[in-house]
Protein backbone atom coordinates (compact mmCIF):
# COMPACT_ATOMS: atom_id res chain seq x y z
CA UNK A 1 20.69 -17.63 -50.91
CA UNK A 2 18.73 -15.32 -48.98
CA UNK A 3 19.21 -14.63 -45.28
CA UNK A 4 16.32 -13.56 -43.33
CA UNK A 5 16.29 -10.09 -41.71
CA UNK A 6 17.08 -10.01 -37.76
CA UNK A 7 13.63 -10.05 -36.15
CA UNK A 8 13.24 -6.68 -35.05
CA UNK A 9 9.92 -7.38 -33.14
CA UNK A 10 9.23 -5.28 -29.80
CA UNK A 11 7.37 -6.70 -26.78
CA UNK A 12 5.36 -4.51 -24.64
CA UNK A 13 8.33 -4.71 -22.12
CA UNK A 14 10.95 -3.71 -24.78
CA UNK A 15 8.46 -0.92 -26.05
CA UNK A 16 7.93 0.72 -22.46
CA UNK A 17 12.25 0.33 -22.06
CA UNK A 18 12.37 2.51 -24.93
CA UNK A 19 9.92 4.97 -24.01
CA UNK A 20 10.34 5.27 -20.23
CA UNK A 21 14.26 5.42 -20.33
CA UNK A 22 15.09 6.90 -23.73
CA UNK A 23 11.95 9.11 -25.76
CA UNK A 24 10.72 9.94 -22.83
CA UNK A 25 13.82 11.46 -20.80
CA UNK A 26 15.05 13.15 -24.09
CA UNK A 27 11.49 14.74 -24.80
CA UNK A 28 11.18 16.21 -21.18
CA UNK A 29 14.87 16.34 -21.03
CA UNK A 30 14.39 20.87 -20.79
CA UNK A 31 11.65 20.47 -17.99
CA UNK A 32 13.60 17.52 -15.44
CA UNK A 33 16.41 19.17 -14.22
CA UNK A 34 14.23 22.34 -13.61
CA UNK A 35 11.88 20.55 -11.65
CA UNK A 36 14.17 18.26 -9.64
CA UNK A 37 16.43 21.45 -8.86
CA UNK A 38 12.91 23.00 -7.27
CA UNK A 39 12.86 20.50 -5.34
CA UNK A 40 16.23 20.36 -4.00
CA UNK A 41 15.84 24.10 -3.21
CA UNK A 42 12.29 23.10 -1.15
CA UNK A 43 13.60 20.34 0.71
CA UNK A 44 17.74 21.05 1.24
CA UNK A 45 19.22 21.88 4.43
CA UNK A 46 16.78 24.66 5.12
CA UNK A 47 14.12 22.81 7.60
CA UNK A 48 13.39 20.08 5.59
CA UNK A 49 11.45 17.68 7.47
CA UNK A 50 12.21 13.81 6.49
CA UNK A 51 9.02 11.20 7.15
CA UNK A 52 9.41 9.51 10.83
CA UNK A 53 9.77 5.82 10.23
CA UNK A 54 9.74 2.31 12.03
CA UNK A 55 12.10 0.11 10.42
CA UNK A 56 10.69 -2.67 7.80
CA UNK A 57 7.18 -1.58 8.94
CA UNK A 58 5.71 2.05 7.94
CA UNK A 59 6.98 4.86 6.33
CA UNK A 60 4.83 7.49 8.13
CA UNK A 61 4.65 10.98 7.04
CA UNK A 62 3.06 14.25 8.32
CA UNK A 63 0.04 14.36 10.99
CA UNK A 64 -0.35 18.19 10.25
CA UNK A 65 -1.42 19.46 6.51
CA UNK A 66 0.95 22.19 4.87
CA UNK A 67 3.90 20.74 6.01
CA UNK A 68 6.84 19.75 3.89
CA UNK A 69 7.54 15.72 3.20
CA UNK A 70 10.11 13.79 2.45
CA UNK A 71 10.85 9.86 1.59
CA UNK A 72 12.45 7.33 -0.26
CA UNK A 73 11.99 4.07 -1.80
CA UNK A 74 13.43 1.55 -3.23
CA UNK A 75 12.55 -0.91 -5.99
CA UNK A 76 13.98 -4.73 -5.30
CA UNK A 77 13.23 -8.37 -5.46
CA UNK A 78 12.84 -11.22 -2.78
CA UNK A 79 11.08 -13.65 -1.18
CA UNK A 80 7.95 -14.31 0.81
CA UNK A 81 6.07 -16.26 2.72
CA UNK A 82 2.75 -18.63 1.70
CA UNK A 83 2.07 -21.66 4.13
CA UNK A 84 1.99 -24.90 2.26
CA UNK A 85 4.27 -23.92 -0.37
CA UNK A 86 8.36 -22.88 -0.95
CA UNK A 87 9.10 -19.16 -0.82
CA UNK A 88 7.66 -17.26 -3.42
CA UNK A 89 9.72 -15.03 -5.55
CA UNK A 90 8.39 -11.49 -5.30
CA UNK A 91 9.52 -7.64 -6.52
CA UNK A 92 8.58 -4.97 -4.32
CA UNK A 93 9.75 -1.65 -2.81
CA UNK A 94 11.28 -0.63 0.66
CA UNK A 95 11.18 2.33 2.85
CA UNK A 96 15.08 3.52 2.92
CA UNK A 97 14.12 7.16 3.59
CA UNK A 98 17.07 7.42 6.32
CA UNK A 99 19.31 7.63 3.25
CA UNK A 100 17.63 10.11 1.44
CA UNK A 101 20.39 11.74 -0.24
CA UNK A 102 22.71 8.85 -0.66
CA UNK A 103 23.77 7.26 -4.24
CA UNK A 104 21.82 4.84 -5.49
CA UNK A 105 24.94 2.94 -5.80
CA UNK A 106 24.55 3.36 -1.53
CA UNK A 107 21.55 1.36 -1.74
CA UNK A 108 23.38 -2.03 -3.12
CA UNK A 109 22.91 -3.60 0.37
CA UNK A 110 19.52 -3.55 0.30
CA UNK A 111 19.17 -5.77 -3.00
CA UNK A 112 17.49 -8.52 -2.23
CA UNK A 113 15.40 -6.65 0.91
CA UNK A 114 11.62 -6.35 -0.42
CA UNK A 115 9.15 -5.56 1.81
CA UNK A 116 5.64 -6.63 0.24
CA UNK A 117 3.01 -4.97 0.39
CA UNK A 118 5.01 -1.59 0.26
CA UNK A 119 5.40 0.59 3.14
CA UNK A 120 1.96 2.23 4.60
CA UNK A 121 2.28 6.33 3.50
CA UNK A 122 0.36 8.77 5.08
CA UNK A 123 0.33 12.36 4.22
CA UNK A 124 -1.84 15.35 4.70
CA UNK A 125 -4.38 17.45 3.16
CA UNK A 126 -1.95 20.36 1.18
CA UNK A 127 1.50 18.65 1.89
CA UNK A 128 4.11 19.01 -0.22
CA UNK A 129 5.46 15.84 -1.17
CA UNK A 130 8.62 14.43 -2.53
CA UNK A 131 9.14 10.59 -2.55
CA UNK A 132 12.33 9.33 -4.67
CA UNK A 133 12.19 6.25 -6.45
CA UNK A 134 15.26 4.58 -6.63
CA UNK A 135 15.81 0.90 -8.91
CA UNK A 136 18.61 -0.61 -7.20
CA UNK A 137 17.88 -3.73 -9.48
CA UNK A 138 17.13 -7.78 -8.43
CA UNK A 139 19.21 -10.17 -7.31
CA UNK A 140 17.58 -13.15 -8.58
CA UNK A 141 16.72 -11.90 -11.96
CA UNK A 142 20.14 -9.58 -12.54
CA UNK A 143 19.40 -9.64 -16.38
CA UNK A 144 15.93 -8.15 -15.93
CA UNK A 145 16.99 -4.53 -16.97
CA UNK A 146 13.31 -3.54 -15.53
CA UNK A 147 12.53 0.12 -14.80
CA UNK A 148 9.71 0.68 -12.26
CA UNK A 149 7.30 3.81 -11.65
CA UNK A 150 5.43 4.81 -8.62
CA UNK A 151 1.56 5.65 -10.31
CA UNK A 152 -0.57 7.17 -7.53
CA UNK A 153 -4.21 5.70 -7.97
CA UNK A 154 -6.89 7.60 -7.63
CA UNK A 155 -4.96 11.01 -7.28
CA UNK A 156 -6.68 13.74 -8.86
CA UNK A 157 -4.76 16.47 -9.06
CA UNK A 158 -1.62 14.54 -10.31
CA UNK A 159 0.41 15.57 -13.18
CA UNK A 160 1.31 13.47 -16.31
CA UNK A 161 4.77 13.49 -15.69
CA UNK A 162 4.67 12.35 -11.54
CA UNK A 163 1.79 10.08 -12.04
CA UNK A 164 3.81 7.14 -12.86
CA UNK A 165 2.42 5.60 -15.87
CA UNK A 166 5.25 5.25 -18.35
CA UNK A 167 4.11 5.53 -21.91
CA UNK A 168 3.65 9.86 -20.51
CA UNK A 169 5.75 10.32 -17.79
CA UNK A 170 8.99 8.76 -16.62
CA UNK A 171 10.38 5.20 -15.71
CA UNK A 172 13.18 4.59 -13.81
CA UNK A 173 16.16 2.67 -14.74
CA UNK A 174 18.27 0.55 -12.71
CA UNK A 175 20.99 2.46 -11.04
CA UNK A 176 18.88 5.65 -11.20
CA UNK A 177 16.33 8.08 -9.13
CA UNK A 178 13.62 10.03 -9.78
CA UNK A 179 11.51 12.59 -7.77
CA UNK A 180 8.26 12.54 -7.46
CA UNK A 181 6.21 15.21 -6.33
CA UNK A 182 2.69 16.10 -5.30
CA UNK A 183 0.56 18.09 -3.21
CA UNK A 184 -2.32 16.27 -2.40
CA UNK A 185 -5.72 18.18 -2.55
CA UNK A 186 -8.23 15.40 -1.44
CA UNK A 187 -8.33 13.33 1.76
CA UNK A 188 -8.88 9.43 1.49
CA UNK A 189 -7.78 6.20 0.98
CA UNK A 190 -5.59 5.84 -1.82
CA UNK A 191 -3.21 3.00 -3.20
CA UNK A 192 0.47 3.40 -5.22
CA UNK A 193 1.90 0.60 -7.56
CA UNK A 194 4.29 0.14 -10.45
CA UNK A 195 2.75 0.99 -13.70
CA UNK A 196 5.87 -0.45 -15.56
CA UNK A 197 4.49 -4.07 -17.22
CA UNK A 198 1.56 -3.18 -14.51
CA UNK A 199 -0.01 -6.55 -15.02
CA UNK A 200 3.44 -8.63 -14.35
CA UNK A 201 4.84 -6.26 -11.63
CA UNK A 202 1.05 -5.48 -9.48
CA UNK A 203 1.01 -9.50 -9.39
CA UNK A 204 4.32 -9.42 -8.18
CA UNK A 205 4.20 -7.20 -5.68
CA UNK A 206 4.89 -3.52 -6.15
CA UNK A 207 1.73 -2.06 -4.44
CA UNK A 208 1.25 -0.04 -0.89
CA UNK A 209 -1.38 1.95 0.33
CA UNK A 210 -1.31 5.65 0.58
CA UNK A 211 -3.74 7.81 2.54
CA UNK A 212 -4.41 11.42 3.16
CA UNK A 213 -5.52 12.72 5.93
CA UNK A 214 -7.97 15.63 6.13
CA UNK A 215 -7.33 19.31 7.30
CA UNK A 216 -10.28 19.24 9.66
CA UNK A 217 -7.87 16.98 12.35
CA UNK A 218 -6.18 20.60 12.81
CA UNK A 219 -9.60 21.59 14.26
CA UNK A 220 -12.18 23.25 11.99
CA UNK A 221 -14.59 25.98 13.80
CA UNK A 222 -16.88 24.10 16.33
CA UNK A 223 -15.22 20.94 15.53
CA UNK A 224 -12.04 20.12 18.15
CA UNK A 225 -8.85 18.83 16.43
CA UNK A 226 -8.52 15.13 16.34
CA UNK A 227 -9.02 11.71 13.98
CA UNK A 228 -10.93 12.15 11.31
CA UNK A 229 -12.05 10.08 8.28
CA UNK A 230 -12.85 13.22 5.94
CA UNK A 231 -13.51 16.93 6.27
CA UNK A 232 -17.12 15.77 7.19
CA UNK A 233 -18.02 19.59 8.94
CA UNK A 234 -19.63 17.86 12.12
CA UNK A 235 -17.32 15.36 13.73
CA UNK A 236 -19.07 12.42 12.54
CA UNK A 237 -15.82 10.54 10.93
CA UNK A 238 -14.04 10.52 14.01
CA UNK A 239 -12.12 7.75 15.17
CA UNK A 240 -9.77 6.28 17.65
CA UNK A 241 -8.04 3.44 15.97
CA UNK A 242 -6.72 2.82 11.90
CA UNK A 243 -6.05 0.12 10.21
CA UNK A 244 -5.15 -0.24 6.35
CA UNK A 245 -6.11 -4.10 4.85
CA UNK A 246 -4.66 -4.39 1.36
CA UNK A 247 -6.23 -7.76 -0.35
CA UNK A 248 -4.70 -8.90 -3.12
CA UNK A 249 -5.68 -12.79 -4.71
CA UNK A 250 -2.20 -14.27 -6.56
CA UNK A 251 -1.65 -16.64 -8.99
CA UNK A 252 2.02 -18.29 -7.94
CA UNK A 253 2.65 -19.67 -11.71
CA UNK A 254 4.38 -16.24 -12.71
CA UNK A 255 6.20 -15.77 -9.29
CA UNK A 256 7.27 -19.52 -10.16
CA UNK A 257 8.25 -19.05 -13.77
CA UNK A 258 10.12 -15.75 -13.12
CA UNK A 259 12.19 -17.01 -10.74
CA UNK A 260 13.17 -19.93 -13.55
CA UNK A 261 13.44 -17.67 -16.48
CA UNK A 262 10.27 -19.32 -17.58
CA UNK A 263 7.66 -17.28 -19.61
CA UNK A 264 3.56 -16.95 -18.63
CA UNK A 265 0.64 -16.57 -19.96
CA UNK A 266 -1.23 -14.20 -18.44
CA UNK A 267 -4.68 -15.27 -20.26
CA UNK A 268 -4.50 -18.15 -17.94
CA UNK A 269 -4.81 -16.21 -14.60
CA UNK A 270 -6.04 -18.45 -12.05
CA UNK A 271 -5.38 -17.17 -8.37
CA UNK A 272 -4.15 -19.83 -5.89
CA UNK A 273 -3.69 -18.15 -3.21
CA UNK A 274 -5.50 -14.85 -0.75
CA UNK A 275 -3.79 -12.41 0.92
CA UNK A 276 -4.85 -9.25 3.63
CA UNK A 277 -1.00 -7.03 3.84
CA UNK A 278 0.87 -9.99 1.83
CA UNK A 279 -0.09 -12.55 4.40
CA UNK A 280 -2.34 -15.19 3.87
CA UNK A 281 -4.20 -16.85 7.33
CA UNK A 282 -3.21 -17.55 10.21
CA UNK A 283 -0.14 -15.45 9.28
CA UNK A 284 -2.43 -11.98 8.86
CA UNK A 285 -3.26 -12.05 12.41
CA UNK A 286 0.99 -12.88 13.76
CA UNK A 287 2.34 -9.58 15.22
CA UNK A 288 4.41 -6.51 13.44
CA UNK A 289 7.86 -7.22 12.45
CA UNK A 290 9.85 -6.18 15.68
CA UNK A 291 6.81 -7.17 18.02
CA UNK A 292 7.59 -9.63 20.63
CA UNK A 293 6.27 -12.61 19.61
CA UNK A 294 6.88 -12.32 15.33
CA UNK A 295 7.35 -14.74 13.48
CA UNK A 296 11.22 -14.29 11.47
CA UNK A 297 9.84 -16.09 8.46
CA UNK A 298 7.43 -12.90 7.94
CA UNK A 299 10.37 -10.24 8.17
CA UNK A 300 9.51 -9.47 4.14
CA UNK A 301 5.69 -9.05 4.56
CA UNK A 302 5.74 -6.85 8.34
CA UNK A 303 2.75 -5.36 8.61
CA UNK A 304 0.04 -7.31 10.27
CA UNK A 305 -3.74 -7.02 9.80
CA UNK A 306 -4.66 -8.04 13.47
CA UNK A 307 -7.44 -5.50 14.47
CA UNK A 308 -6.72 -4.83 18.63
CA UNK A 309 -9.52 -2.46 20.30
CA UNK A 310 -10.82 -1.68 23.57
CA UNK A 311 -14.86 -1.96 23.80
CA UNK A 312 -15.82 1.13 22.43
CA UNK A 313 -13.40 1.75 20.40
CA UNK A 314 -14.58 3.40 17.18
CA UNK A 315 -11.87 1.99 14.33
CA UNK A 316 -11.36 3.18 11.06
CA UNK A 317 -10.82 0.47 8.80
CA UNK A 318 -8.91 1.57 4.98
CA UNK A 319 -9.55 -1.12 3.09
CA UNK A 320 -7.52 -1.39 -0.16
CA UNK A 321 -7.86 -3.52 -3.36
CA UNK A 322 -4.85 -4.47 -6.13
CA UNK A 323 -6.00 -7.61 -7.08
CA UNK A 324 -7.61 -8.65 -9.95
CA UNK A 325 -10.61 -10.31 -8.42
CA UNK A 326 -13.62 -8.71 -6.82
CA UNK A 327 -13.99 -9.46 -2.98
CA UNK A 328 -16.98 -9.68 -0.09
CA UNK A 329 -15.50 -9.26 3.22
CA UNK A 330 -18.00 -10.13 5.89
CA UNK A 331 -17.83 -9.73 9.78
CA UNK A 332 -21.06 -10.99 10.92
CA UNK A 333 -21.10 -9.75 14.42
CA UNK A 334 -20.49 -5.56 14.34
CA UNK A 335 -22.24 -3.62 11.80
CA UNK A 336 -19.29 -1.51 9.44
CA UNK A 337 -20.59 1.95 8.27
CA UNK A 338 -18.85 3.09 5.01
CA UNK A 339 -18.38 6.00 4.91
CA UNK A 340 -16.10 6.44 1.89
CA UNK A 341 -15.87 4.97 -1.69
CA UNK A 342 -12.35 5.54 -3.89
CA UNK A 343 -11.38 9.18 -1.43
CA UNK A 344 -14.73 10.01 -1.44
CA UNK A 345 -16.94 11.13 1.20
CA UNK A 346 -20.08 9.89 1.25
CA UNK A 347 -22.01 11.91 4.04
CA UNK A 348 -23.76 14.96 3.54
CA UNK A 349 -22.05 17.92 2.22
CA UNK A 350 -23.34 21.82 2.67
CA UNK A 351 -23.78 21.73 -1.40
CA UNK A 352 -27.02 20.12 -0.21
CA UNK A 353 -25.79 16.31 -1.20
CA UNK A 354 -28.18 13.74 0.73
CA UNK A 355 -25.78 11.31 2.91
CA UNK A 356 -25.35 8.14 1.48
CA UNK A 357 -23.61 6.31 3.68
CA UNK A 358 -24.36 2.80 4.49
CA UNK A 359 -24.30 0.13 7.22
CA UNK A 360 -23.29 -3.56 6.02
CA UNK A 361 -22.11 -6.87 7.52
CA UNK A 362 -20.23 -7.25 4.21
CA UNK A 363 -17.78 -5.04 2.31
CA UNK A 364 -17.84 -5.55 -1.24
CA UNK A 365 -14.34 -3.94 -3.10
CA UNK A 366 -13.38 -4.56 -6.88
CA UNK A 367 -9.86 -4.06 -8.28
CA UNK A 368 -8.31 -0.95 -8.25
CA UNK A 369 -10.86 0.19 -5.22
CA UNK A 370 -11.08 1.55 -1.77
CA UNK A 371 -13.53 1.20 1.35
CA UNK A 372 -13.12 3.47 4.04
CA UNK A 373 -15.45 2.08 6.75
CA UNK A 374 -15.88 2.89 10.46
CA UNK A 375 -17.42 0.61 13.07
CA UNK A 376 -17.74 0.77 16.93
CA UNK A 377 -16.09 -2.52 19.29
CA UNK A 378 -18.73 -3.87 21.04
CA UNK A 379 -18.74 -4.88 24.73
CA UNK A 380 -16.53 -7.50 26.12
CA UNK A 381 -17.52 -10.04 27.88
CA UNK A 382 -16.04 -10.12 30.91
CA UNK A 383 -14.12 -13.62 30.28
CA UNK A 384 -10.25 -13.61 30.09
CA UNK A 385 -8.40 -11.89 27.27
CA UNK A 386 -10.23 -10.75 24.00
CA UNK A 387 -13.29 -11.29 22.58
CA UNK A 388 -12.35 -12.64 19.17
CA UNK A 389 -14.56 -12.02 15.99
CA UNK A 390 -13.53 -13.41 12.48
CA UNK A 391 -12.92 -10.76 10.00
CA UNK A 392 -13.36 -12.89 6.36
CA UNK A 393 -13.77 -13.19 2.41
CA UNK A 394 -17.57 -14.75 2.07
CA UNK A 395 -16.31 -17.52 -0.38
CA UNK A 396 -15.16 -20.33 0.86
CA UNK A 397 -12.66 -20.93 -2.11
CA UNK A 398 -11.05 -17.80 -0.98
CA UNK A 399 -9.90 -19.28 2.80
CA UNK A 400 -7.20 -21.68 1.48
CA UNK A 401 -3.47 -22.13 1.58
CA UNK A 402 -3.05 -24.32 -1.54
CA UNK A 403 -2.83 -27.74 -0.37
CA UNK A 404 -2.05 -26.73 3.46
CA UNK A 405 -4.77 -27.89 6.32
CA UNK A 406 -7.04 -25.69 8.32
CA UNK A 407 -8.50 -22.39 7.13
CA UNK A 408 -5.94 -20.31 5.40
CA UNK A 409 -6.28 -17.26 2.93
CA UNK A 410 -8.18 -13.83 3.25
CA UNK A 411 -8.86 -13.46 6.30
CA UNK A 412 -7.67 -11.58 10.04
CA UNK A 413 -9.47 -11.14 13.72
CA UNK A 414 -10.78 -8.49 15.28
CA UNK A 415 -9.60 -8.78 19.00
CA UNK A 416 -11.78 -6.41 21.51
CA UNK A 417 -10.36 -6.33 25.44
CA UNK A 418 -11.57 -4.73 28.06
CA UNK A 419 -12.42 -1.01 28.02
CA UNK A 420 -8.28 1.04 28.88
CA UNK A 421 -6.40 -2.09 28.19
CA UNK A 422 -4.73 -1.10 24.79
CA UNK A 423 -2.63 1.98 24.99
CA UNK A 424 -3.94 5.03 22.25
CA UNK A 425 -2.42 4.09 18.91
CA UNK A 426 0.57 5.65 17.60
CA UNK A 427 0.87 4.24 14.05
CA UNK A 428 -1.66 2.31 11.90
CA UNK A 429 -1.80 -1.17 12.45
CA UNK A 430 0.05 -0.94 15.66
CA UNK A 431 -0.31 -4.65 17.57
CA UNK A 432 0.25 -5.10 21.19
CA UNK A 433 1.36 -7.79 23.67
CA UNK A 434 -1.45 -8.09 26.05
């Protein structure tokens, strides 16, 4: 009788295990060591300077280009939260930068910990930048053997072998590190997810936003040192407040199925649910992890998309896209000037380009975009506390919770007080108790 042959049949997954931990790391296997023993040498004990952090909420780098960065993350599973429905099982990564240089075995007790989106990164124009990935593994799922990648979106200058994507560069086991390194030549807003099984772990979670800011905040010439946009050459970018809104539309069947070793089909995509920074309304406009007033059940998704200003304000708004759906976000009552498309400028430049900027009501963003927009708080009124405006997706299919009452989804507040009530702003998406 004769026995049929062992099915030797790859998946995609079992394909990118094979290049991203085995081919690959033997192929480059001359070039790694070199380049993470540069590294070591740039960023040791001499004056290394690590990113300044607030815990569970941003992992904020430099304010001044040229200088030297540090950070790490760390790739883990969890849970978050959706009204009208049970936790949802999510991957996702964590700012753990205070332990830099620790084993990844170190990391253990952070298993479990995902913070979703991923920490807010800011760099600046000519930094050089280290961020080390670490795969502590999942606690749910502890027979997913899945390695992860940072890919920076949008980067230009990026090499093959930092840029994340695993079939030509390097993915990272669990139990191991890897440095990644750039030095970023273009200001804008950017965005960072895992390229490993992008479709699966994007849905899931792994995605942050990552902006640069531009040399011309040093001071350029005529123009004063400050907030700005982009290296604009007059000033006109310049802002007082920033706020990054990642949307992202989800489809909880995978999350579900995951979590019961259950397979999906990823043909069948149908989003249930809207989200601005992993929270879905009224949770987007609840206050920062930490903030008096937060809600506990949001500790895995801290970063709020509440927008506070003082009339007159002018607020930079980084809107950021890694979903699979095209969005229209509308606020009807203050005009929004965009003034950059995917990190890049759109005013005139001395080369003699015409400015094409624009002024909408409505900010349209596809997948895998960005929308750097500016707009100006209006006056208040004069009645007590803020003037609130609604800050929404145009369809109406998008402002749901699943089967939950009241408006729900895509959607935040802007909240405009009186002029020198707010504080200046320290951090993006800073939220205050007033």
């Amino acid at each position: 009788m004769n026995e049929r042959p062992t099915d030797r049949r790859f998946s995609r997954r079992n394909l990118l295990k094979l290049g991203g931990q085995g081919a690959l790391l033997v192929a480059a296997g001359a070039m790694i060591p070199s380049a993470v023993l540069r590294l070591g040498s740039r960023f040791g004990a001499s004056g290394a300077r690590a990113a300044r952090s607030s815990p569970g909420l941003l992992n904020a780098a430099s304010t001044a280009p040229g200088a030297a960065i540090q950070m790490r993350l760390a790739a883990t599973d969890g849970f978050t939260k959706l009204p009208g429905r049970d936790p949802l099982y999510v991957f996702g990564f964590l700012d753990v930068s205070a332990q830099f240089n620790d084993s990844p075995e170190a990391l253990d007790v952070f298993k479990g910990n995902v913070q979703a989106p991923a920490p807010i990164i800011w760099v600046g124009e000519d930094d050089d930048v280290t961020i080390r990935l670490t795969n502590i593994g999942l606690v749910v799922r502890p027979d997913l053997d899945d390695a992860h990648t940072i890919h920076w979106h949008g980067f230009r200058n990026q090499i093959t072998i930092f840029d994340g994507v695993p079939e030509a560069s390097i993915a990272v086991p669990p139990g191991r590190n890897f440095d990644y390194f750039f030095r970023p030549r273009d200001e804008g807003t950017y965005m960072y997810h895992c390229h490993f099984e992008d479709t699966e772990h994007v849905q899931m979670g792994m995605v942050g936003v990552i902006f640069v800011r531009p040399a011309q905040n040093l001071g350029v010439g005529p123009i004063p040192p400050g907030k700005y946009a982009y290296n604009d050459g007059d000033g006109s970018t310049a802002y007082d407040r920033e706020f990054t809104l990642l949307v992202q539309d989800i489809w909880t069947t995978p999350h579900d199925n995951l979590e019961a070793v259950q397979e999906s089909i990823w043909s069948d995509y149908h989003a249930n649910y809207w989200v601005i920074n992993g929270r879905a309304y009224p949770d987007t406009i609840k206050p920062n992890k930490g903030q008096p007033g937060a809600d506990p059940d949001l500790d895995h998704q801290p970063i709020s998309s509440r927008i506070q200003v003082n009339e007159g304000d002018r607020v930079l708004l980084r809107w950021v896209n890694l979903g699979y759906e095209q969005h229209a976000m509308q606020l009807a009552a203050i005009p929004m000037k965009v003034v950059g498309e995917d990190a890049t400028y759109l005013g005139p430049l001395p080369s003699g380009r015409a400015d094409v900027t624009y002024t909408v009501n409505t900010v349209y963003i596809g997948p895998g975009e960005s929308r750097d927009v500016l707009l100006t708080a209006p006056s208040h009124s004069g009645g007590a506390g803020p003037d609130v405006y609604l800050l929404k997706n145009r369809n109406l299919n998008k402002l749901v919770n699943g089967g939950a009452p009241g408006m729900g989804g895509m959607a935040t507040e802007v909240w405009v007080y009186p002029p020198g009530t707010l504080p200046s702003q320290t951090v993006p998406n800073e939220t205050y108790s007033v």
